[in-house]
Protein backbone atom coordinates (compact mmCIF):
# COMPACT_ATOMS: atom_id res chain seq x y z
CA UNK A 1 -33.80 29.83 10.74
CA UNK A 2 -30.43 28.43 11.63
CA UNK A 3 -31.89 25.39 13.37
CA UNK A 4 -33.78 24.87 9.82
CA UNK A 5 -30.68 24.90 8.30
CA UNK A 6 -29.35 22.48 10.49
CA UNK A 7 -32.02 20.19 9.76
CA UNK A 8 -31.68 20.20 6.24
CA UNK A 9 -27.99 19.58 6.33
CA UNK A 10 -28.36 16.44 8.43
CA UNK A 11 -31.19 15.17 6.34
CA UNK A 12 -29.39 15.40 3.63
CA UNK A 13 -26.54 13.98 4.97
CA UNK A 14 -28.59 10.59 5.84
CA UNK A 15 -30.13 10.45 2.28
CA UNK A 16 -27.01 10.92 0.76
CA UNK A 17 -25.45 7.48 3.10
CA UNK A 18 -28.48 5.97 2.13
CA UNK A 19 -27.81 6.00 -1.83
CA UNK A 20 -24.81 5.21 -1.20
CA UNK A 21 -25.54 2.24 1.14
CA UNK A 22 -28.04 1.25 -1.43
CA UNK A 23 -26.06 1.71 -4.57
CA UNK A 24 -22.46 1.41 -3.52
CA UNK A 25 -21.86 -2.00 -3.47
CA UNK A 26 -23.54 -2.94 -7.10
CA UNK A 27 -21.47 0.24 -8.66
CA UNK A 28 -18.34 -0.74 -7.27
CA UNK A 29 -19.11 -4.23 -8.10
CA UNK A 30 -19.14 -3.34 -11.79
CA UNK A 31 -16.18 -0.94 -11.76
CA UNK A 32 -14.03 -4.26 -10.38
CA UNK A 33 -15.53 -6.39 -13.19
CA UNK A 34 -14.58 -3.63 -15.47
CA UNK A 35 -10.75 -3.15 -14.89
CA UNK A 36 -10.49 -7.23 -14.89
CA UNK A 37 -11.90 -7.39 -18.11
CA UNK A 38 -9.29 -4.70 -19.22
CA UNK A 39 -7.04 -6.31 -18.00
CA UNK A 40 -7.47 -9.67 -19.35
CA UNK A 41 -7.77 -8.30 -22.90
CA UNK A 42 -4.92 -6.38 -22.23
CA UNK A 43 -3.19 -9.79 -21.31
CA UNK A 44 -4.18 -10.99 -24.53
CA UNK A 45 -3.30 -8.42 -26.72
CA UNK A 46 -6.41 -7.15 -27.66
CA UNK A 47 -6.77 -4.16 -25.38
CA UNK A 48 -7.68 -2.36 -28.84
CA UNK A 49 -11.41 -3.84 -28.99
CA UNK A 50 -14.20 -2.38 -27.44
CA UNK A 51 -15.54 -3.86 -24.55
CA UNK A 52 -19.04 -5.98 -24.63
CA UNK A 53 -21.52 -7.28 -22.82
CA UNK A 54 -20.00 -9.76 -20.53
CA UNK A 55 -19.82 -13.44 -22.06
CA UNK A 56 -20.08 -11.67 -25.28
CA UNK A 57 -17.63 -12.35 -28.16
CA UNK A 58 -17.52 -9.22 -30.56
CA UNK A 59 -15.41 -11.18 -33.06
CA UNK A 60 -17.74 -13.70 -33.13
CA UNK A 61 -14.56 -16.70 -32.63
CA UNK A 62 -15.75 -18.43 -29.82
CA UNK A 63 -12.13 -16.70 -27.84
CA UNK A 64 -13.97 -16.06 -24.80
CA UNK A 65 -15.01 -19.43 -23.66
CA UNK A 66 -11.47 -21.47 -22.69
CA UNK A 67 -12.34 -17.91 -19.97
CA UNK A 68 -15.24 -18.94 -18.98
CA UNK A 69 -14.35 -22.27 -19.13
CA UNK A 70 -10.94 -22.06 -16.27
CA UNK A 71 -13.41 -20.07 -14.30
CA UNK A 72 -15.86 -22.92 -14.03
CA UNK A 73 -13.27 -25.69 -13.52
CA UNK A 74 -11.73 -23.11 -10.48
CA UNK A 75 -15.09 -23.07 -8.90
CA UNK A 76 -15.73 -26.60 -9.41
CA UNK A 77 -12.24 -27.17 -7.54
CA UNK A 78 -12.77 -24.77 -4.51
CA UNK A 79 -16.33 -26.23 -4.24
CA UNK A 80 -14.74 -30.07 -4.16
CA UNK A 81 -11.62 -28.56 -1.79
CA UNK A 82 -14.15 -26.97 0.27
CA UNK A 83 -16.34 -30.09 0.29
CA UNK A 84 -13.41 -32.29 1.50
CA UNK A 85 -12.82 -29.65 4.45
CA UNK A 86 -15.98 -30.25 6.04
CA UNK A 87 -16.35 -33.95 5.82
């Protein structure tokens, strides 16, 4: 009986790592994007809105794009920085 016991406990134990190998990353993946979002409408001023869908505007004023836009141009830049690097 107690090496049943035993058994039980460590299979558990390795199902439980699993899920959490499995769905660890993704969940704190969205946490992260959560809190930046907060915090960039809390830079804004607007902490009072609910938050969306991301790349959704609930106000419908087309606020979130200069965002989306700096995020594109920083990419483009660490892509052309990174480009220069290697050649």
């Amino acid at each position: 009986m107690d090496g049943l016991l035993e058994a039980l406990k460590w299979i558990l134990i390795v199902l439980l790592a699993g899920f959490i190998g499995q769905f660890g990353k993704s969940l704190s993946t969205h946490i992260l994007d959560y809190f930046k979002k907060r915090k960039l409408r809390h830079a804004a001023g607007t902490a009072a809105e609910p938050l969306g869908p991301a790349g959704s505007d609930p106000a419908g004023s087309g606020a979130g794009q200069p965002v989306i836009a700096d995020k594109k141009a920083l990419k483009a830049q660490a892509k052309a920085q990174k480009k220069a690097q290697k050649g």
